[in-house]
Protein backbone atom coordinates (compact mmCIF):
# COMPACT_ATOMS: atom_id res chain seq x y z
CA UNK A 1 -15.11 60.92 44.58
CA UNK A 2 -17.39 59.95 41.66
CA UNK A 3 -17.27 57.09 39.50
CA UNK A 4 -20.08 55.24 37.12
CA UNK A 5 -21.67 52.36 37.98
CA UNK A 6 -22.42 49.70 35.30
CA UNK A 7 -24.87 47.10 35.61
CA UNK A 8 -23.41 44.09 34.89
CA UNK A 9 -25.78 42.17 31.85
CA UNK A 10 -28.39 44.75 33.45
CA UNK A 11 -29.34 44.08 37.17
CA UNK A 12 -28.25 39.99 37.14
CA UNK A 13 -28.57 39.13 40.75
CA UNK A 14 -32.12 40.29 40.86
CA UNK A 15 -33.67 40.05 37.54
CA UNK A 16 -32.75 37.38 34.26
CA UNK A 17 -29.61 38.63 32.70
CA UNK A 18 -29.48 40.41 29.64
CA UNK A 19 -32.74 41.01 29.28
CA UNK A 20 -34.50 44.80 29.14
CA UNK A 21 -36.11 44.28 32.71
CA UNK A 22 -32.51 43.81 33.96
CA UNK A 23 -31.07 46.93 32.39
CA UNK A 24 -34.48 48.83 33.18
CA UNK A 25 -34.18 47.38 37.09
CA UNK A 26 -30.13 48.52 36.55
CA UNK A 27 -31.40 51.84 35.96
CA UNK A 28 -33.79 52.23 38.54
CA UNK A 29 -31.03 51.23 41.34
CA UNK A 30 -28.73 54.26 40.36
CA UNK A 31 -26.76 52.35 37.27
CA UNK A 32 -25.63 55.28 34.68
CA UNK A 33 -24.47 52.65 32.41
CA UNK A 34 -25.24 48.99 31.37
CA UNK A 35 -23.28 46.75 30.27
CA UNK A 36 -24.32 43.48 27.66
CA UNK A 37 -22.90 41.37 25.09
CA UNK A 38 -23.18 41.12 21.38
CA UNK A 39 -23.66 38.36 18.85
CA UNK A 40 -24.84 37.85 15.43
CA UNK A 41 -27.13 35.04 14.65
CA UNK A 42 -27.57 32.73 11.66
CA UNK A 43 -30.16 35.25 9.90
CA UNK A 44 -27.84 38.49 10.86
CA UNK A 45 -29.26 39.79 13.72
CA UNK A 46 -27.20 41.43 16.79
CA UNK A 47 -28.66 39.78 19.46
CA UNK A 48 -28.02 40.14 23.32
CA UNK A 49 -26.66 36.98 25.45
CA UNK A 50 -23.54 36.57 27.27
CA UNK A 51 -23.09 32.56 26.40
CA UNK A 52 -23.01 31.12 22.51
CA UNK A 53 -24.89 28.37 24.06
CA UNK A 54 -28.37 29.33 25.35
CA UNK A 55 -28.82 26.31 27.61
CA UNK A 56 -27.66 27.89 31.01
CA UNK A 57 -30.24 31.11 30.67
CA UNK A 58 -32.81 29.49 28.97
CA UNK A 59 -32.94 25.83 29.64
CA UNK A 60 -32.39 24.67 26.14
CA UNK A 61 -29.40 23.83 24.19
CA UNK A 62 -28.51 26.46 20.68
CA UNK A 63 -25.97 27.76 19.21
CA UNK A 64 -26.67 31.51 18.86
CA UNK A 65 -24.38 31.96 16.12
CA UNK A 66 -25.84 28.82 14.25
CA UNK A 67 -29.57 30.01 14.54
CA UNK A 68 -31.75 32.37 13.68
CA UNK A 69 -33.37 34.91 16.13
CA UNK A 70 -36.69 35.06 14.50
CA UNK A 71 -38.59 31.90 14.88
CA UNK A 72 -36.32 29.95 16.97
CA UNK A 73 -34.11 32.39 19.48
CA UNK A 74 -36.92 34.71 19.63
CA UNK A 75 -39.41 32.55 21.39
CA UNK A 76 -37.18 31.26 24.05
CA UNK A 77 -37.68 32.42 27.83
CA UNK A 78 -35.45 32.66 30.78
CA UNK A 79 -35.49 30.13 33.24
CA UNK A 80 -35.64 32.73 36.16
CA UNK A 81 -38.59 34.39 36.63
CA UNK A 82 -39.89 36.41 35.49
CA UNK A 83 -39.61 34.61 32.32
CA UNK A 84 -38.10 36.93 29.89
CA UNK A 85 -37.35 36.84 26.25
CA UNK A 86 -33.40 37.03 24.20
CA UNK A 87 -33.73 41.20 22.88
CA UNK A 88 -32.21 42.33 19.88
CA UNK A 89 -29.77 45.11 20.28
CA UNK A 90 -32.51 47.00 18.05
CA UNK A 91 -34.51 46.79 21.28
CA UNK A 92 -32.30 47.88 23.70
CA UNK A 93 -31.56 50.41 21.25
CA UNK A 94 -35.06 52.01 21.25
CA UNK A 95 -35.12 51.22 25.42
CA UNK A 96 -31.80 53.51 26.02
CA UNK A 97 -33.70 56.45 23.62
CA UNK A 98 -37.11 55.94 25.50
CA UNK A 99 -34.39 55.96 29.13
CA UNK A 100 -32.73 59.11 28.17
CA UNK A 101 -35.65 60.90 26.74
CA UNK A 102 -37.65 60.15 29.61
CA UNK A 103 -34.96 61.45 32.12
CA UNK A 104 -35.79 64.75 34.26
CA UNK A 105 -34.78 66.93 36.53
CA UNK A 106 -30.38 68.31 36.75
CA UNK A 107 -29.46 64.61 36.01
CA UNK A 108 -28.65 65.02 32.18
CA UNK A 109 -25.89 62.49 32.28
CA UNK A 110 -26.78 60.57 29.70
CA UNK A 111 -27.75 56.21 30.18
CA UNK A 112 -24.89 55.00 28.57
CA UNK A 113 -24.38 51.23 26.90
CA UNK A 114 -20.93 49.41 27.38
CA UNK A 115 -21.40 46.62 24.44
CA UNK A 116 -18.96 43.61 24.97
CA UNK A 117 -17.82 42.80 21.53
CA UNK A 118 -17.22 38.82 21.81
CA UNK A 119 -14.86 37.04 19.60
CA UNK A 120 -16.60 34.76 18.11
CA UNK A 121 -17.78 37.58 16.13
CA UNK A 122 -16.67 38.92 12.67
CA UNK A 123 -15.62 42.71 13.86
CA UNK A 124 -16.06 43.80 10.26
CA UNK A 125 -19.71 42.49 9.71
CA UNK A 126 -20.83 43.05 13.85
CA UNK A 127 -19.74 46.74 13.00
CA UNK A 128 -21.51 46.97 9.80
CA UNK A 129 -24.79 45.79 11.40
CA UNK A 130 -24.23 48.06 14.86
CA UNK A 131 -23.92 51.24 12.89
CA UNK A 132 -27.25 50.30 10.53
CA UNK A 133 -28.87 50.49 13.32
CA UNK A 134 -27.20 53.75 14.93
CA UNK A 135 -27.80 54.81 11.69
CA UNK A 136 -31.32 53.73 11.42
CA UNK A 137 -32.27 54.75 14.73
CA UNK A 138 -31.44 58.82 15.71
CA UNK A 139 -27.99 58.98 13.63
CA UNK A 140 -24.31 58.14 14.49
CA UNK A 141 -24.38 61.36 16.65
CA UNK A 142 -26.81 60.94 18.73
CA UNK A 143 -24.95 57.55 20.07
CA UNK A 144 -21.65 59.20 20.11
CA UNK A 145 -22.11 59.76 23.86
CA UNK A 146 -23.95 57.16 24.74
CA UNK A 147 -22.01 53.95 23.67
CA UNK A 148 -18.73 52.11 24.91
CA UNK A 149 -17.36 49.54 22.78
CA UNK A 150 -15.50 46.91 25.07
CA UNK A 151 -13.07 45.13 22.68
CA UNK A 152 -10.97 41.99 24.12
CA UNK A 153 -8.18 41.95 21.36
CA UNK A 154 -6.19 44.45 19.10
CA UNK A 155 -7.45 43.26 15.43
CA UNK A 156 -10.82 44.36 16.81
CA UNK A 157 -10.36 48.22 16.95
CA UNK A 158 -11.51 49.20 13.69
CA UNK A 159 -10.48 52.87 13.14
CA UNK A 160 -13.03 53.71 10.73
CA UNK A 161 -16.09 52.62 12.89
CA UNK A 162 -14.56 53.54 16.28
CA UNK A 163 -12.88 56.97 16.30
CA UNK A 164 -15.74 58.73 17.45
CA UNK A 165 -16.69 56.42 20.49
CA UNK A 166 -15.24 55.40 23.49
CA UNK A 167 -13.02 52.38 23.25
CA UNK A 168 -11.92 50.25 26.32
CA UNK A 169 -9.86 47.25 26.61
CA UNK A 170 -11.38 44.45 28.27
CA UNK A 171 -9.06 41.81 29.73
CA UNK A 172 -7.94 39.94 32.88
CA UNK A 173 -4.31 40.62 32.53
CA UNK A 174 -2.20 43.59 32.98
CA UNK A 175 0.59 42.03 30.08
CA UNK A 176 -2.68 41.46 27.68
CA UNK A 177 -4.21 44.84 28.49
CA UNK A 178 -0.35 46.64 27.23
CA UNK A 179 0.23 44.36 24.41
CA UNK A 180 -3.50 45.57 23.27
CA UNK A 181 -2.69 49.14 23.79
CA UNK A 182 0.60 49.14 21.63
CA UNK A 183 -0.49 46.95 18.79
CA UNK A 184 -3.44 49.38 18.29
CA UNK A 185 -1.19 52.26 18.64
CA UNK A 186 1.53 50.49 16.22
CA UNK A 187 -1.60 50.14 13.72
CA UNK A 188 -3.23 53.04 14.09
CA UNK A 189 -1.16 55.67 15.53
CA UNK A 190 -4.80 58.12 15.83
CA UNK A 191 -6.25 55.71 17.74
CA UNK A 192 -7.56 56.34 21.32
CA UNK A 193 -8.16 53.93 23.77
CA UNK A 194 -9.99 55.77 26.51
CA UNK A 195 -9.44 52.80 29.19
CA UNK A 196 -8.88 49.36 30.28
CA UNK A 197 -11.78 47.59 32.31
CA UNK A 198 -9.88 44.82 34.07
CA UNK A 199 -11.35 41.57 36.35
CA UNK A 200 -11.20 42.75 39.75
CA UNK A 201 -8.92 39.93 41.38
CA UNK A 202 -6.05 41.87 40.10
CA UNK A 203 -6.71 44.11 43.44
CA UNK A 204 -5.23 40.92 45.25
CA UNK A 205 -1.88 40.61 43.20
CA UNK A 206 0.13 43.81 44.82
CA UNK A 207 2.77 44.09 41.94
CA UNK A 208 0.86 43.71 39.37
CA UNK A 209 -2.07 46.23 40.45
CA UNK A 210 0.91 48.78 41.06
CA UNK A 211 2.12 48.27 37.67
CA UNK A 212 -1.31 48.72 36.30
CA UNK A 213 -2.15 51.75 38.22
CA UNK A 214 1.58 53.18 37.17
CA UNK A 215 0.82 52.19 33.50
CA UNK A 216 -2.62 53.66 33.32
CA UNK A 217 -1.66 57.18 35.01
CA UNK A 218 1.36 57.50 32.47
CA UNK A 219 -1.07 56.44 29.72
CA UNK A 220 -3.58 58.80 30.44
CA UNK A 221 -6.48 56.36 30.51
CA UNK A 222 -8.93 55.33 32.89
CA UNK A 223 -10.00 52.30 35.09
CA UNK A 224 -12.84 49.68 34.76
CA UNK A 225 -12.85 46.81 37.37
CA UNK A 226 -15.16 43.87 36.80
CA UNK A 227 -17.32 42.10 38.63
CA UNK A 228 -17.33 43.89 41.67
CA UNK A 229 -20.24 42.95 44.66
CA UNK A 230 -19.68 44.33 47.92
CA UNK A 231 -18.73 47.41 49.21
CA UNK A 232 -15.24 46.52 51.04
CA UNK A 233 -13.90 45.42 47.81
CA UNK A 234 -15.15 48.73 46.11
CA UNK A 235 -13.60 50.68 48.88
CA UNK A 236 -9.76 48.72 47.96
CA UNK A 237 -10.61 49.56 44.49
CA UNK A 238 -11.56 53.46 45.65
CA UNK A 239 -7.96 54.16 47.69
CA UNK A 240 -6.41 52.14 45.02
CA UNK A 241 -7.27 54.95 42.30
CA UNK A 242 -7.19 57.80 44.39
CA UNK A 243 -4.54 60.78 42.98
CA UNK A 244 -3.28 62.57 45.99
CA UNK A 245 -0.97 64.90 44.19
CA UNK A 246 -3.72 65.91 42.04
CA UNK A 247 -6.08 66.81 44.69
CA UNK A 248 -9.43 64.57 44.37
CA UNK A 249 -8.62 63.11 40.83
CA UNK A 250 -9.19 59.22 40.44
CA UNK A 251 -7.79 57.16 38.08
CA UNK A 252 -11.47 55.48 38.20
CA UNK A 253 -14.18 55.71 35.55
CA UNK A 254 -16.21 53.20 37.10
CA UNK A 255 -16.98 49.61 38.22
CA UNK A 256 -18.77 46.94 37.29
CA UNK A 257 -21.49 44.90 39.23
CA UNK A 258 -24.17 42.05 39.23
CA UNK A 259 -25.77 44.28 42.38
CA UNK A 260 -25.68 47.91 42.35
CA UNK A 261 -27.58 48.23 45.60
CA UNK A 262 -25.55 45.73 47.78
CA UNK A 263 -22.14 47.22 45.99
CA UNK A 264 -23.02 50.28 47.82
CA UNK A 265 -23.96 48.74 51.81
CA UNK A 266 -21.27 48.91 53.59
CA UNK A 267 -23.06 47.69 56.53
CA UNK A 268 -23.90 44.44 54.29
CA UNK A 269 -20.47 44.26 53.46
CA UNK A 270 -18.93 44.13 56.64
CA UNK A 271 -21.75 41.67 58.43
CA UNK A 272 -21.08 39.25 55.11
CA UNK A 273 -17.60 38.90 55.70
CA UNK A 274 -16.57 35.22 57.75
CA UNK A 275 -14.76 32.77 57.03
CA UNK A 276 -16.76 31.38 54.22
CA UNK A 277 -16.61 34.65 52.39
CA UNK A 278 -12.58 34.45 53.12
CA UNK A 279 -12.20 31.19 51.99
CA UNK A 280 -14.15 31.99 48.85
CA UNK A 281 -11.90 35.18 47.95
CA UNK A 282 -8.88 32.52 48.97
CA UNK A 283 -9.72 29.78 45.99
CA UNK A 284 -11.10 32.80 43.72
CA UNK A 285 -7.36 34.41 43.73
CA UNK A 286 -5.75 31.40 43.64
CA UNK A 287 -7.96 30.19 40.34
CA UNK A 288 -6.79 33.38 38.90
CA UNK A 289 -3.37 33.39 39.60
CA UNK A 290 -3.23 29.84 37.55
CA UNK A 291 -5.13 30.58 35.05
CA UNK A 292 -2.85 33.96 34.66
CA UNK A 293 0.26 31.12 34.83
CA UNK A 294 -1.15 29.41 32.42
CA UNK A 295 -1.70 32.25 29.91
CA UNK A 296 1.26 34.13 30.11
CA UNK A 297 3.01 30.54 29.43
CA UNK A 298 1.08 30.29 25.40
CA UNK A 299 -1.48 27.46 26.74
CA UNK A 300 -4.92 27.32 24.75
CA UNK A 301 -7.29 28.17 27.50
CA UNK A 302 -10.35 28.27 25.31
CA UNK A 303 -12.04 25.27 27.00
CA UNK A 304 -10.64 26.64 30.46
CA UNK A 305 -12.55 29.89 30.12
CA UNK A 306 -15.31 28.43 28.82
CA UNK A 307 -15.86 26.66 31.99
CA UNK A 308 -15.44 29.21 34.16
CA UNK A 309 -17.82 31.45 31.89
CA UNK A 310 -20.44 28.23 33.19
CA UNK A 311 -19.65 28.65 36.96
CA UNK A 312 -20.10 32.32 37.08
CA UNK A 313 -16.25 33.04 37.88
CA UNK A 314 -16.10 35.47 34.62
């Protein structure tokens, strides 16, 4: 059974996140696509980082959106060695040309680039600047099959700019992930979601993972789980997806993962698991399962996800 691995911010548990060493390392350790978030700055650049605050990557407190790359954002450095600079997506543009142009032998599967469209931005003006530079750099056909837009809310899917790409759904919640799908659908009725790439503690929730398997086979789309790290949890994820009745067909596109190599060790995967690893999983599921309570009840979780953006749990 094939599916894609993604290289979550690039290769994050062993190099600084977003950075072109991490999506080179990615890469390297058998990643066919890499994923990385977008934001513009204060002089309207699209620059890469996960956070609008720099201070956990880089040790020092800005704003992205408040100031400008060149002369300020530009001459920051990770905190983890080594210590790497902020790119521009204009940089990891020209690194997935060099990647693909560079590739040899069968392999012609091109290195692909999921972009995480965060809402903070202005979808209008983000898309305006992305396709300048698609534009700019090789023409809008050249990306065509070599970008994913990852969108977290319906008034982001802009037909104009997005009817040629692939289009997922990003989201933590099976309810979220069908409300997005209809309101495009309602707006648009051309539009075409290609998939929904959903956090991976839904696997734990048994009626809701049926209903989202259900809903995604009668959709015609396919599956993204995120962040997935060891090898028993992508073996759940494999069964979950497999299509019996239609021989060796998986609902699965592909996963997700801080660590493409230990994703893959099974033998790793089954020596890490204890009771510390259990009791981890335990709180993990149970975090999600209140923060899901919370949602689906209207609550302004802004500040909630913020904090557990800090602690790594999203």
């Amino acid at each position: 059974m094939s599916y894609l691995l993604a290289g979550h911010r690039g290769y994050k548990s062993a190099c600084p996140e977003n950075t072109i060493l991490a999506f080179q390392s990615a890469v390297d350790n058998g990643c066919k696509v890499v994923e990385t978030d977008l934001h513009i700055s204060s002089d309207n650049q699209v620059i890469i980082a996960h956070d609008i605050d720099t201070l956990r990557v880089f040790g020092i407190e800005y704003d992205v959106t408040k100031t400008p790359y060149f002369g300020v954002l530009d001459q920051l450095r990770t905190i983890i060695e080594p210590r790497e600079k902020m790119p521009l997506l204009r940089d990891v543009l020209n690194w997935c040309i060099e990647v693909n142009e560079n590739m040899i032998g069968n392999d012609k599967v091109p290195i692909q680039l999921m972009l995480d469209i965060k809402t903070d931005n202005d979808p209008i003006k983000l898309y305006g600047l992305i396709f300048e530079l698609f534009n700019e750099l090789k023409g809008i056909d050249y990306w065509k099959d070599k970008i994913i837009f990852g969108i977290w809310r319906w008034d982001f899917y802009i037909y104009d700019n997005l009817k040629d790409f692939k289009v997922i759904n990003i989201t933590f919640d099976i309810q979220l992930a069908k409300s997005f799908y209809n309101k495009v659908l309602e707006i648009e009725p051309n539009a075409k979601i290609h998939g929904i790439s959903i956090i991976n503690m839904i696997i734990y929730r048994e009626n809701e993972c049926n209903e989202l398997i259900n809903w995604i086979r009668d959709n015609e789309l396919k599956l993204w789980f995120w962040t997935v790290n060891d090898n028993i949890e992508l073996q759940k994820i494999i069964k979950l997806c497999e299509e019996e009745e239609n021989g060796n067909v998986s609902l699965l596109e592909g996963i997700i993962t801080d660590d493409p190599i230990a994703v893959l060790d099974e033998q790793k995967a089954k020596l890490s698991v204890n009771w510390k690893s259990n009791l981890k999983w335990w709180v993990k599921v149970r975090i999600y399962s209140w923060f899901l309570y919370l949602s689906r009840r209207g609550y302004n979780l802004r500040t909630v996800f913020a904090i557990l953006k800090r602690i790594g749990f999203v």
